[in-house]
N, C-alpha and C. Protein backbone atom coordinates (compact mmCIF):
# COMPACT_ATOMS: atom_id res chain seq x y z
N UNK A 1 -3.99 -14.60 -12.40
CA UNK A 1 -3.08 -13.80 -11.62
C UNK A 1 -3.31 -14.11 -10.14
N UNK A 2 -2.05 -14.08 -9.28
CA UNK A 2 -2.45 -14.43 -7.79
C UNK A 2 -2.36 -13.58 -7.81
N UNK A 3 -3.01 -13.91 -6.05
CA UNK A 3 -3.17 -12.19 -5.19
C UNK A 3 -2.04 -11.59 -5.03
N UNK A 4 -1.26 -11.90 -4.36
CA UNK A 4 0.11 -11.25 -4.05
C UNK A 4 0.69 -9.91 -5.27
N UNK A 5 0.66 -11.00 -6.54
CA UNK A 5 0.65 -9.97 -7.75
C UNK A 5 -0.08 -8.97 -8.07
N UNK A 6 -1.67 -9.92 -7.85
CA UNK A 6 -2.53 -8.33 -8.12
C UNK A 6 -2.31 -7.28 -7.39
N UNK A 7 -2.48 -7.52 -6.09
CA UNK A 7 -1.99 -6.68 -4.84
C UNK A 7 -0.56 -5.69 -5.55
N UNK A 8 0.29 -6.51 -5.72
CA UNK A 8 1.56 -5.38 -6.20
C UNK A 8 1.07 -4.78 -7.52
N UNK A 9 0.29 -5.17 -8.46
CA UNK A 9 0.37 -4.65 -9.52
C UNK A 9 -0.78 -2.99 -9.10
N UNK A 10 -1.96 -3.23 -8.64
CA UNK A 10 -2.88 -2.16 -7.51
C UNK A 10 -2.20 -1.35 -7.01
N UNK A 11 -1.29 -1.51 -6.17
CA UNK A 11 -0.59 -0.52 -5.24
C UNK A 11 0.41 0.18 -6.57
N UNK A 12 0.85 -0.04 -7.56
CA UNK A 12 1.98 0.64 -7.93
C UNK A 12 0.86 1.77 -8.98
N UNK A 13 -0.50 1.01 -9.22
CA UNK A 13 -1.28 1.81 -10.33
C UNK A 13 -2.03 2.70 -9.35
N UNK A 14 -1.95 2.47 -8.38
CA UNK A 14 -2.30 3.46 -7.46
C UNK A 14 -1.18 4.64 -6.89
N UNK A 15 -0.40 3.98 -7.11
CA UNK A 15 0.97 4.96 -6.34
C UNK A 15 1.06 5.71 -8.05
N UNK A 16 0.62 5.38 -8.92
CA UNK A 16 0.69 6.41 -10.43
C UNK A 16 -0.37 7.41 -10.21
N UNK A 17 -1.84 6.49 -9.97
CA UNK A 17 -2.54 8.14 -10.14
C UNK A 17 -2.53 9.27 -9.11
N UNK A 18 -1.54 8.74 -7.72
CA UNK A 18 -1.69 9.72 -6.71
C UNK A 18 -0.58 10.45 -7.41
N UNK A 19 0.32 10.12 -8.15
CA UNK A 19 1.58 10.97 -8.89
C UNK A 19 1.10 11.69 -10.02
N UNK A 20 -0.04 11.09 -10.67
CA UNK A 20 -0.76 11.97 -11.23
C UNK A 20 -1.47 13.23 -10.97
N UNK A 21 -1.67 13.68 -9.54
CA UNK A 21 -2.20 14.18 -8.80
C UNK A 21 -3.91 13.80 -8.73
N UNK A 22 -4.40 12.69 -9.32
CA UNK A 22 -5.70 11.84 -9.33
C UNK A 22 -6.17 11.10 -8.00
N UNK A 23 -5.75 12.29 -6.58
CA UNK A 23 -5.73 12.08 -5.56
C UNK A 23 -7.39 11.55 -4.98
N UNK A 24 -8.57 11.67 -5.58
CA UNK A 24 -9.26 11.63 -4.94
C UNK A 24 -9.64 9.72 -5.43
N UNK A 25 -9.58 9.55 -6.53
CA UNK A 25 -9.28 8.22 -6.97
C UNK A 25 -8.13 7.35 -6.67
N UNK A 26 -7.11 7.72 -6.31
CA UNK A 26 -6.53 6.90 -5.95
C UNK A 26 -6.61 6.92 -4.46
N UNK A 27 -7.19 7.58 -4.16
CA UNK A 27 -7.46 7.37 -2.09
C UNK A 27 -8.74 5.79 -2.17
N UNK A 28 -9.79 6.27 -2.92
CA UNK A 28 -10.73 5.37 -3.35
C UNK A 28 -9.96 3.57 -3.34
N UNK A 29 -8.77 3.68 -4.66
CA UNK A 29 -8.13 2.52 -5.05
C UNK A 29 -7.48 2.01 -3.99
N UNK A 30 -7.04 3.04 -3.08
CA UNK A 30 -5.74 2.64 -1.53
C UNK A 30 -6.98 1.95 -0.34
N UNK A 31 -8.15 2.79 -0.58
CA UNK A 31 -9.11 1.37 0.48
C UNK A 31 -9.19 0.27 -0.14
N UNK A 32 -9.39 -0.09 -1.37
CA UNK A 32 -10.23 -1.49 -1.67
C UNK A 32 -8.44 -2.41 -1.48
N UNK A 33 -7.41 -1.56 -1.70
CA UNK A 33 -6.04 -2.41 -1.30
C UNK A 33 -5.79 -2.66 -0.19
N UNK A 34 -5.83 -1.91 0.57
CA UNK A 34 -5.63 -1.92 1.98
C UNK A 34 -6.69 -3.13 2.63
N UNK A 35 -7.60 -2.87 2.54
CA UNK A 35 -8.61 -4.03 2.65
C UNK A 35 -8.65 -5.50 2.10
N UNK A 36 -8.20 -5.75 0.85
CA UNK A 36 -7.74 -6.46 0.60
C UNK A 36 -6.35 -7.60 1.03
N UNK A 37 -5.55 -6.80 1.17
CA UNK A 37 -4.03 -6.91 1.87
C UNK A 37 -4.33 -6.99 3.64
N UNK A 38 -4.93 -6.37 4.23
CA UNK A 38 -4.87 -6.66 5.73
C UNK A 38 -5.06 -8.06 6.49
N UNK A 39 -6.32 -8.73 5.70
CA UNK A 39 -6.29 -10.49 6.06
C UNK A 39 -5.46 -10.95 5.87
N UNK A 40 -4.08 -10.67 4.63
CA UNK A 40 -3.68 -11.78 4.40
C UNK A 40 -2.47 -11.82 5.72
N UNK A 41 -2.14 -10.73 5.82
CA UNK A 41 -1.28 -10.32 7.04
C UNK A 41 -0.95 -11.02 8.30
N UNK A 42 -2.37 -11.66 8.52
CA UNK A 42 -2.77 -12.12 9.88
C UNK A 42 -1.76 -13.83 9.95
N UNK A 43 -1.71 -14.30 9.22
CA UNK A 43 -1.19 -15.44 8.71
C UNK A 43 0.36 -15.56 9.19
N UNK A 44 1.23 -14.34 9.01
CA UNK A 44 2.67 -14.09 8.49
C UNK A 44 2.97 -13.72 10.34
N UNK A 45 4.49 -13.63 10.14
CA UNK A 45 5.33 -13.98 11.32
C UNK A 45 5.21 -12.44 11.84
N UNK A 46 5.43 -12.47 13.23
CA UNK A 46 5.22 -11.03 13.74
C UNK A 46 6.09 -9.77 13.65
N UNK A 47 7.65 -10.48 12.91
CA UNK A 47 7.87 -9.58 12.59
C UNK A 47 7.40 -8.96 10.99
N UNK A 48 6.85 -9.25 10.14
CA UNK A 48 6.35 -8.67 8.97
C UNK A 48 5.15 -8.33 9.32
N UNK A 49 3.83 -8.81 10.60
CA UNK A 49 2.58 -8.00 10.69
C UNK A 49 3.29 -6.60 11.45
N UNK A 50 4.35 -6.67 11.85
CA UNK A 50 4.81 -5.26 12.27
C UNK A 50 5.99 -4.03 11.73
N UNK A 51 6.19 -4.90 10.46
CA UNK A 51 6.27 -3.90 9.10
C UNK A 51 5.23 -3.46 8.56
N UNK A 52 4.20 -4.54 8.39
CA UNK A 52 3.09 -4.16 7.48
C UNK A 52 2.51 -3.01 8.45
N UNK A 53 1.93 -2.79 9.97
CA UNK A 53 1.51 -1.50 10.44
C UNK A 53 2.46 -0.65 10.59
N UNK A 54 3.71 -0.61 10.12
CA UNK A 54 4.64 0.53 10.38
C UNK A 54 4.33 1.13 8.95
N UNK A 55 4.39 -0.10 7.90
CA UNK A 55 4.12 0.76 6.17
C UNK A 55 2.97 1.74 6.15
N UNK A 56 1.52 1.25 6.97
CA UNK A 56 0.35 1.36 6.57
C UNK A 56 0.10 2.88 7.65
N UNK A 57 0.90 2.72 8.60
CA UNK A 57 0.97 4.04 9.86
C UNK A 57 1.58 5.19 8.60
N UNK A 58 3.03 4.56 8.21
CA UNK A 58 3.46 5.63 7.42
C UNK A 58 2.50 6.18 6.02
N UNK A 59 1.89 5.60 5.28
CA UNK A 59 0.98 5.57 4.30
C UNK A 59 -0.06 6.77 4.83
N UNK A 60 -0.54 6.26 5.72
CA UNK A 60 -2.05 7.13 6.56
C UNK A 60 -1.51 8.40 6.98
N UNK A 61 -0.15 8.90 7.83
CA UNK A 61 0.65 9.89 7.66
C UNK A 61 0.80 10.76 6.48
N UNK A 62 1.12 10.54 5.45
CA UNK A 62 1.76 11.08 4.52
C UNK A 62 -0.10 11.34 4.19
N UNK A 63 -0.88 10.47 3.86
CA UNK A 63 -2.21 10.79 3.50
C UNK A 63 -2.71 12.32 4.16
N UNK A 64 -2.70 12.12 5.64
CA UNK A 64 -3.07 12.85 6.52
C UNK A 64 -2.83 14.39 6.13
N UNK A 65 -1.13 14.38 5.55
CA UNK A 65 -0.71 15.60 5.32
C UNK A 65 -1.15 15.99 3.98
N UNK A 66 -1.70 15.20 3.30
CA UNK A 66 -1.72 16.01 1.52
C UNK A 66 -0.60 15.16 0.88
N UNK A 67 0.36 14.49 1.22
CA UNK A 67 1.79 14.56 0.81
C UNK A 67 1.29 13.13 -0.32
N UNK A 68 0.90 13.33 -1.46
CA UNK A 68 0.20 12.38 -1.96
C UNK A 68 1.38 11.82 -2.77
N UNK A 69 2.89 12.61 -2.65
CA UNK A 69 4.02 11.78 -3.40
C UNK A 69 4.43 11.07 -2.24
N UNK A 70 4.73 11.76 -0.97
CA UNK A 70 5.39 10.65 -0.09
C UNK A 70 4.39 8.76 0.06
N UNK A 71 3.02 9.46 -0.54
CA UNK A 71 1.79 8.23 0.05
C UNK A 71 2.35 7.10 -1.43
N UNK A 72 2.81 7.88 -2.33
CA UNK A 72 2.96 7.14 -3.74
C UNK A 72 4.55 6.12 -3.68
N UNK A 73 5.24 7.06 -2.88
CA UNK A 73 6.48 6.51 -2.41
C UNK A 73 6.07 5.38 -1.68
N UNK A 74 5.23 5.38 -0.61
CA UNK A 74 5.43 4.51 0.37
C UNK A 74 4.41 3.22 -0.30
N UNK A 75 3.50 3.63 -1.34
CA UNK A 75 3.22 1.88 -1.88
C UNK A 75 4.06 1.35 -2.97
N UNK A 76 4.98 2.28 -3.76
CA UNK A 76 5.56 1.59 -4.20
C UNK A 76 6.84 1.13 -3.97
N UNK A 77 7.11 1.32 -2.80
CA UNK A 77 8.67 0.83 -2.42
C UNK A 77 8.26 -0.28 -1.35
N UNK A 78 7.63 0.29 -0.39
CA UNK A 78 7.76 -0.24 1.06
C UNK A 78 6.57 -1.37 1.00
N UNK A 79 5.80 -1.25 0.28
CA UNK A 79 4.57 -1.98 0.26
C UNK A 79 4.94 -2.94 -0.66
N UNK A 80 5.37 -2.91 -2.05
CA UNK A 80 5.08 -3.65 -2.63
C UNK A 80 6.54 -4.46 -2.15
N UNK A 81 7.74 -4.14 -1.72
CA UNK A 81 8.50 -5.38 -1.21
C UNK A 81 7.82 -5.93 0.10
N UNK A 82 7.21 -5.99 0.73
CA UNK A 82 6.68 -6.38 1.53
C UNK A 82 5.85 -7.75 0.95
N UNK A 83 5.71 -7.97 -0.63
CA UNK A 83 4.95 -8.95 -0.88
C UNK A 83 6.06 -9.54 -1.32
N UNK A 84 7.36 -9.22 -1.51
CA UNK A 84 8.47 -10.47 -1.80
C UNK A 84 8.96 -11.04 -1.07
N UNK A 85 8.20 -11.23 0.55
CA UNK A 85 8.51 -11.71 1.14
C UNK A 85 7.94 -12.91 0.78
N UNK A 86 6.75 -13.58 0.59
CA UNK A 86 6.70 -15.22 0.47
C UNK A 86 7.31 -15.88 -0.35
């Protein structure tokens, strides 16, 4: 499996258990992604490293508040097209 995939396949099993309300585990699963996903970033044209901190601003937002469906929304829509870009 490439990264790109694993990466999308992570974020959407993560955007499940925060819908699960399995909020404290999937905060856990959203660092080792986030971390994962931020190097590859550095690479890509400036306008997608400045989607990727608008996704990840909005992500940390919705975190901030509790809003653990808007945080589930925002990896599986906004995040994971963000990897159909290559």
């Amino acid at each position: 499996m490439n990264v790109p995939t694993q990466i999308i396949d992570t974020a959407r099993h993560c955007a499940g258990l925060f819908r699960l309300g399995r909020d404290i585990e999937a905060a856990l699963e959203m660092v080792e992604l986030i971390e994962t996903a931020m190097p590859l970033f550095t690479s890509r044209s400036v306008q997608e490293q400045a989607q990727w901190m608008q996704v990840l601003s909005a992500v940390l937002q919705c975190q901030e508040r509790q809003d653990w469906l808007g945080v589930a929304d925002w990896l599986e829509v906004e995040f994971v097209e963000m990897w159909h870009w290559q």
